[in-house]
N, C-alpha and C. Protein backbone atom coordinates (compact mmCIF):
# COMPACT_ATOMS: atom_id res chain seq x y z
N UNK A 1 0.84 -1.19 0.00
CA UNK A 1 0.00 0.00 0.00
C UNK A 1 0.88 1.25 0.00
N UNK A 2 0.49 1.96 -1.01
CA UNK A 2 1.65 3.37 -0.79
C UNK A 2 0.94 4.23 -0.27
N UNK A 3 1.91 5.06 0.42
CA UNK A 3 1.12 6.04 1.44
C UNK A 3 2.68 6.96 1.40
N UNK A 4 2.01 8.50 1.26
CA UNK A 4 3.07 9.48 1.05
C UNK A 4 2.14 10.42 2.19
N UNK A 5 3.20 10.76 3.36
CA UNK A 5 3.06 11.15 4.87
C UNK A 5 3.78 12.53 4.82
N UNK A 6 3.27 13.34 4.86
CA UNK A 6 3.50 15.04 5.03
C UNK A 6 3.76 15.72 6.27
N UNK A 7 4.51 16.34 7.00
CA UNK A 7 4.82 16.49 8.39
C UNK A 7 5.54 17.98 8.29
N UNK A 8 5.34 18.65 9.30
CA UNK A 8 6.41 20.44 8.92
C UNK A 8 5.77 21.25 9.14
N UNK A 9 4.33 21.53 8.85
CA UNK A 9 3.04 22.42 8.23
C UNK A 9 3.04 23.66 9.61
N UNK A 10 2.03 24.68 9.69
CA UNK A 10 2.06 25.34 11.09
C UNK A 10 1.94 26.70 10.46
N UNK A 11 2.04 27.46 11.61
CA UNK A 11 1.71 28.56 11.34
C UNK A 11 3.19 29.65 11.68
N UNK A 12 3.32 30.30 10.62
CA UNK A 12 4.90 31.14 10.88
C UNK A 12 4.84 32.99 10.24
N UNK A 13 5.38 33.62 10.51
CA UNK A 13 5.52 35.09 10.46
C UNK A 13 6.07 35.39 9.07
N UNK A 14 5.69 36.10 8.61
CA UNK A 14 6.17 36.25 7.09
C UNK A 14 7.88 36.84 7.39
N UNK A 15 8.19 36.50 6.72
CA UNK A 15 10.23 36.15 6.47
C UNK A 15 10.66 35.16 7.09
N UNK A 16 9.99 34.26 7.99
CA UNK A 16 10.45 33.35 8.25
C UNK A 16 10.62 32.07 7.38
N UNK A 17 10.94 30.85 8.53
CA UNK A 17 10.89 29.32 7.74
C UNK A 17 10.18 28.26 8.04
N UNK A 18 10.25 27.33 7.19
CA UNK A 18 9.29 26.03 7.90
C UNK A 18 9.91 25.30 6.92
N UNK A 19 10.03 23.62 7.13
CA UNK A 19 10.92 22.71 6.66
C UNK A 19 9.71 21.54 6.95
N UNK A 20 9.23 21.53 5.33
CA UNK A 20 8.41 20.13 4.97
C UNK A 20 8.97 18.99 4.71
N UNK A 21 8.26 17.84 5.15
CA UNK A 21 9.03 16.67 5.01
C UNK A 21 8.10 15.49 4.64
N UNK A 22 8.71 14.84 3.66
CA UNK A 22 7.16 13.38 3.21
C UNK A 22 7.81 12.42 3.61
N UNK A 23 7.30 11.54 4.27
CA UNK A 23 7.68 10.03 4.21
C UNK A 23 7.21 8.89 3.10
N UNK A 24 7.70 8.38 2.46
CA UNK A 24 7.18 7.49 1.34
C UNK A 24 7.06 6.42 1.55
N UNK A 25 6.10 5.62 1.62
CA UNK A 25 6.46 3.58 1.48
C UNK A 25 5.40 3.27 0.29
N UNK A 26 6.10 1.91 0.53
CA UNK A 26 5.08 1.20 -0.68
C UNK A 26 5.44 1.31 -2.09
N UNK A 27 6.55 2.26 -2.11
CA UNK A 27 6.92 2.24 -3.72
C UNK A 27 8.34 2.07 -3.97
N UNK A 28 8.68 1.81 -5.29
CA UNK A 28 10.01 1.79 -5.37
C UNK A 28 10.85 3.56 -5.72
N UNK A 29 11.04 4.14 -4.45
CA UNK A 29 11.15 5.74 -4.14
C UNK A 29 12.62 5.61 -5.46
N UNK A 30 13.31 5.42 -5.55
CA UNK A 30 14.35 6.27 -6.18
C UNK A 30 13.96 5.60 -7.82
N UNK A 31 12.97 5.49 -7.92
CA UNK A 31 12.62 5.49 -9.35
C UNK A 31 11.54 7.13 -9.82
N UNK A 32 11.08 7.19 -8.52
CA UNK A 32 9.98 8.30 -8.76
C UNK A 32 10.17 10.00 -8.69
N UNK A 33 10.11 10.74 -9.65
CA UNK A 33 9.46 12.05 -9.67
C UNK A 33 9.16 12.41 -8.96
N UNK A 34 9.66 13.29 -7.34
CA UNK A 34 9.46 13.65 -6.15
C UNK A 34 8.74 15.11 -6.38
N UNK A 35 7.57 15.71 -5.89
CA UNK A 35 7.54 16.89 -5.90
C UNK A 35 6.23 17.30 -5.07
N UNK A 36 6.35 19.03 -4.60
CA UNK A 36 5.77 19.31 -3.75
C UNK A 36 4.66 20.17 -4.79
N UNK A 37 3.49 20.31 -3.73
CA UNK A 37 2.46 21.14 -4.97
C UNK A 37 1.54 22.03 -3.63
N UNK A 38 0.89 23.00 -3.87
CA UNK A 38 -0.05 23.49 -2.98
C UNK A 38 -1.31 24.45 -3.69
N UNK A 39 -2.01 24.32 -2.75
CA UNK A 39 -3.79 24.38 -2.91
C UNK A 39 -3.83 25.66 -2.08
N UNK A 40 -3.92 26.74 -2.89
CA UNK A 40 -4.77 27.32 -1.35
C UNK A 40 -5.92 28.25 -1.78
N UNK A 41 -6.97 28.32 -1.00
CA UNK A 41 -8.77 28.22 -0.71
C UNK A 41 -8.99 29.31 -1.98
N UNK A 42 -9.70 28.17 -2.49
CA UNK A 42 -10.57 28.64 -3.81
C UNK A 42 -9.18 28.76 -5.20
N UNK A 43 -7.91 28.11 -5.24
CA UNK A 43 -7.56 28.31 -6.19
C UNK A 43 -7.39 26.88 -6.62
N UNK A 44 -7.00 26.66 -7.95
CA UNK A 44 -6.45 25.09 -8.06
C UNK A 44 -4.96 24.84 -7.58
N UNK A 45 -4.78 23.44 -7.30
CA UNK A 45 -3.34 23.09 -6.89
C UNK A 45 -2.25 23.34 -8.24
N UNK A 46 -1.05 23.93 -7.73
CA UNK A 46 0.29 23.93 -8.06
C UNK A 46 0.78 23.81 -8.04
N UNK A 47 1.82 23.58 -9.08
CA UNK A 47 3.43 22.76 -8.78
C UNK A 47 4.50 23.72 -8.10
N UNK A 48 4.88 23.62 -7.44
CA UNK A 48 5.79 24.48 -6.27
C UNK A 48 7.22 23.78 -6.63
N UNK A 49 7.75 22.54 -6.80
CA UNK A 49 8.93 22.29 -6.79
C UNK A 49 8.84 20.50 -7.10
N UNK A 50 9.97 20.18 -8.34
CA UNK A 50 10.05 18.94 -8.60
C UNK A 50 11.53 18.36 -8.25
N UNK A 51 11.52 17.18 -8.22
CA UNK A 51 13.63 16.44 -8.21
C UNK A 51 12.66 15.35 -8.68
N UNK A 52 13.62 15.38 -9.76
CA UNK A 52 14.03 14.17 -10.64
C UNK A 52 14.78 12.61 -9.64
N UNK A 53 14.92 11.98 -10.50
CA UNK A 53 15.89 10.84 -10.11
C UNK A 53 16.88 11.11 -9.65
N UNK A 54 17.71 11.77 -11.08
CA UNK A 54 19.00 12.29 -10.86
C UNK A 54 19.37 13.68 -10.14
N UNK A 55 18.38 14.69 -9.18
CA UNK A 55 18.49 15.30 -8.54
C UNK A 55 18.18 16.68 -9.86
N UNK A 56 17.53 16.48 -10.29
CA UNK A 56 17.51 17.90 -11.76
C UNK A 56 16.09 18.46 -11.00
N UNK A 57 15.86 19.72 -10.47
CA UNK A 57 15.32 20.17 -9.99
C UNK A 57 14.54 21.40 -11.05
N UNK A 58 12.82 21.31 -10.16
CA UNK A 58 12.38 22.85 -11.00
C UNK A 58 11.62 23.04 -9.82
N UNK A 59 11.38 24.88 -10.55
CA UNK A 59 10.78 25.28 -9.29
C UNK A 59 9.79 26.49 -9.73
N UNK A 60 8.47 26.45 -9.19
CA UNK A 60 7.46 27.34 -9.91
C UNK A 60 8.50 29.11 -9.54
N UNK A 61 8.01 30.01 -10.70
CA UNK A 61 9.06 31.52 -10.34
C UNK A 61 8.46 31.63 -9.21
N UNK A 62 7.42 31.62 -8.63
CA UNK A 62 7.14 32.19 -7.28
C UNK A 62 8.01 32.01 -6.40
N UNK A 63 8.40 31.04 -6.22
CA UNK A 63 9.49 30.53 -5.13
C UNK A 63 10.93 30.18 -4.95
N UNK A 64 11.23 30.46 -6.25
CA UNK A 64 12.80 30.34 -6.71
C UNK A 64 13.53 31.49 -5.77
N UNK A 65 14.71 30.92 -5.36
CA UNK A 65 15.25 31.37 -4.43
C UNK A 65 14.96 31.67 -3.07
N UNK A 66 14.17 30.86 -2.83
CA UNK A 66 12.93 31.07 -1.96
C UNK A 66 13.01 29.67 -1.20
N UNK A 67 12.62 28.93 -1.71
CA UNK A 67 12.67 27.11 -1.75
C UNK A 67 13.81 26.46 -2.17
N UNK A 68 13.77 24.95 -1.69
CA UNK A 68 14.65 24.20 -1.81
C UNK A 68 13.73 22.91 -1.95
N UNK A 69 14.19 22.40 -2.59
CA UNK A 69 13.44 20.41 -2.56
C UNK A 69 14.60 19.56 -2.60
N UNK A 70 14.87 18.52 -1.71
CA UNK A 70 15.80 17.45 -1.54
C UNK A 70 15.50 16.47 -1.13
N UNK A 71 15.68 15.65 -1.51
CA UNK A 71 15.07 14.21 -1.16
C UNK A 71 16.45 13.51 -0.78
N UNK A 72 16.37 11.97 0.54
CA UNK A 72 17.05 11.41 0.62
C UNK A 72 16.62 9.48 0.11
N UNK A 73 16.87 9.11 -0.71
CA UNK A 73 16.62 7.66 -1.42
C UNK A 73 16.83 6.81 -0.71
N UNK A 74 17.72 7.03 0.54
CA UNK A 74 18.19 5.84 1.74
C UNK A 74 16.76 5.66 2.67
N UNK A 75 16.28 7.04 2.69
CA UNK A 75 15.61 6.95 3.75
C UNK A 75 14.18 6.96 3.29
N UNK A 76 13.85 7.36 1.61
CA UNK A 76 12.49 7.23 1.20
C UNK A 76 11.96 9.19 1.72
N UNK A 77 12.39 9.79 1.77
CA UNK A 77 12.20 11.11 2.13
C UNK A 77 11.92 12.58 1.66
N UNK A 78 11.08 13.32 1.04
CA UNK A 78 11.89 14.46 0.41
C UNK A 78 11.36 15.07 0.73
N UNK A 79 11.78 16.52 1.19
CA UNK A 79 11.89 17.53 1.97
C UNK A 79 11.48 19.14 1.17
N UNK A 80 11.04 19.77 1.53
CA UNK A 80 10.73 21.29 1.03
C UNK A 80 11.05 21.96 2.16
N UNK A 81 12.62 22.87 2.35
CA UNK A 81 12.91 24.09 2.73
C UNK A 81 12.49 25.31 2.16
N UNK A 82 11.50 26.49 2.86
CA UNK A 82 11.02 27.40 2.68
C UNK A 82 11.24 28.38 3.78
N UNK A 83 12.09 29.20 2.79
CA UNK A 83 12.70 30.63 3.74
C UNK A 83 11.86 31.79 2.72
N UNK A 84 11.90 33.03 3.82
CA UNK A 84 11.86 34.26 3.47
C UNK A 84 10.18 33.70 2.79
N UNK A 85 9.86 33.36 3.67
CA UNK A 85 8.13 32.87 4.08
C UNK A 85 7.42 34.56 3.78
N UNK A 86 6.26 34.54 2.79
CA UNK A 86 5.35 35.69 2.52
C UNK A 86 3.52 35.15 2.85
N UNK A 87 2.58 36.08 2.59
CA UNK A 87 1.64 35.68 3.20
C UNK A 87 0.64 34.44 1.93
N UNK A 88 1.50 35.01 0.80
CA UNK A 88 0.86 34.30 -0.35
C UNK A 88 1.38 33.18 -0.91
N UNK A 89 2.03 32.56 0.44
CA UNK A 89 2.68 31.03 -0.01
C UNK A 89 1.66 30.19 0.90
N UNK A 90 0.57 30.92 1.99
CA UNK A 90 -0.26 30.30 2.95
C UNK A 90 -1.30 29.12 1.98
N UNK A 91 -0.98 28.11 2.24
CA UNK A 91 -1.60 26.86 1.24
C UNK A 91 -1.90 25.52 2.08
N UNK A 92 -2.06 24.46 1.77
CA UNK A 92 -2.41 23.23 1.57
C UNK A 92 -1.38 22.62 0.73
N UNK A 93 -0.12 21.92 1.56
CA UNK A 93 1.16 21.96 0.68
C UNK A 93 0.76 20.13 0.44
N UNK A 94 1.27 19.91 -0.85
CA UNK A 94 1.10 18.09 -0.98
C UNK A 94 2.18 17.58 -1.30
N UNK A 95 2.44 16.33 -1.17
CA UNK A 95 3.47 15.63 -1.18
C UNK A 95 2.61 14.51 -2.77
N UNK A 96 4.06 15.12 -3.58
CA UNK A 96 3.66 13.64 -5.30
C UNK A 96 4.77 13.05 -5.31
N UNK A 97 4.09 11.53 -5.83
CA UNK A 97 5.60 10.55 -6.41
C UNK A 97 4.86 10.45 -7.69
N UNK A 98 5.42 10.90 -8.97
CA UNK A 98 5.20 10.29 -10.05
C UNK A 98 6.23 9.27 -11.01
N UNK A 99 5.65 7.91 -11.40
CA UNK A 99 6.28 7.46 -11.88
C UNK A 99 5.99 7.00 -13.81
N UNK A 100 4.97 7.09 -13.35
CA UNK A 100 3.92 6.56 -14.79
C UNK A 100 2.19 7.40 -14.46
N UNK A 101 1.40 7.55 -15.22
CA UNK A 101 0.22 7.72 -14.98
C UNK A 101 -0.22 6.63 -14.52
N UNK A 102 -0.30 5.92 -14.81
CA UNK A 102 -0.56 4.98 -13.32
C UNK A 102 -0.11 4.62 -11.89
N UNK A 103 1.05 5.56 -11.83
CA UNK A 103 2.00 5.72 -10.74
C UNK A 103 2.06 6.88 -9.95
N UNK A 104 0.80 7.60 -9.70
CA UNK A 104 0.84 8.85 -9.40
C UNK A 104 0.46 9.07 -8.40
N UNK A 105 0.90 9.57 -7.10
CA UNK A 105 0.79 9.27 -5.58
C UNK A 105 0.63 10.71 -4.90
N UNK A 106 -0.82 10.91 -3.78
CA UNK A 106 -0.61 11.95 -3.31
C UNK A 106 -0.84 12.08 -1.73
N UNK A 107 -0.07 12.85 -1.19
CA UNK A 107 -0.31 12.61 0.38
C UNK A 107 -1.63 13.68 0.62
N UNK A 108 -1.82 13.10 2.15
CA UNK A 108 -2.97 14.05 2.38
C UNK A 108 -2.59 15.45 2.92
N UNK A 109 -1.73 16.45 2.76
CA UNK A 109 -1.32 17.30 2.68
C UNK A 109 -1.14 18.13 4.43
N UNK A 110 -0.56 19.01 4.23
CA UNK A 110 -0.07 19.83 5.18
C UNK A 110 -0.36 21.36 5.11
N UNK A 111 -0.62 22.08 6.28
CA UNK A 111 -1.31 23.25 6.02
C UNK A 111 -0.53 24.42 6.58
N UNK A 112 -0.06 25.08 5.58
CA UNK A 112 0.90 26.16 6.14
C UNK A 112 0.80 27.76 6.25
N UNK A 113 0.56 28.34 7.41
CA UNK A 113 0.35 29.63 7.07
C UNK A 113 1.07 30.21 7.70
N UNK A 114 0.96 31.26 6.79
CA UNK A 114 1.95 32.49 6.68
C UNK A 114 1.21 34.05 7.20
N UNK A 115 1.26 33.95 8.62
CA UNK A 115 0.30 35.47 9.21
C UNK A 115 1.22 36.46 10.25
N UNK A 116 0.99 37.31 10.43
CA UNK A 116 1.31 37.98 11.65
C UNK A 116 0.38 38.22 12.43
């Protein structure tokens, strides 16, 4: 059974940070398309940040230089560092493994806001 586990989420001050983290099982992780995406109220979900296999990374312009995505393959893991936190990154962050369209995995997400 695959199950992709989201953990980090909370509530933080705009310029700050928060450090997302997925746990993966059930799949074969260092074959899959790691990436983070977020929802927030009343818009559709977005791609925020992908890693490849080979560590080839993208990242929506909103957040470039902003974000980080790293995954560890030992441990089944990948991670979203988010600094210099604004109020319009406040979302419903998700955790994807894609491997195939039939391989397409989503956690039940994490909720992050960004208030003073």
């Amino acid at each position: 059974q695959v199950q992709l586990v989201e953990s980090g989420g909370g509530l933080v001050q705009p310029g700050g940070s928060l450090r997302l983290s997925c746990a993966a099982s059930g799949i074969d992780f260092s074959i899959y398309v790691m990436g983070w995406y977020r929802q927030a109220p009343g818009k559709q979900r977005q791609l925020v940040a992908t890693m490849t296999t080979s560590g080839r990374t993208m990242y929506a312009d909103s957040v470039k230089g902003r974000f980080t995505i790293s995954r560890d393959n030992a441990e089944n893991m990948v991670y979203l560092q988010m600094n210099s936190l604004k109020p319009e990154d406040t979302a419903v962050y998700y955790c994807n493994a894609f491997y195939l369209e039939s391989s397409d995995y989503w956690g039940q997400g994490t909720q992050v806001t960004v208030s003073s």
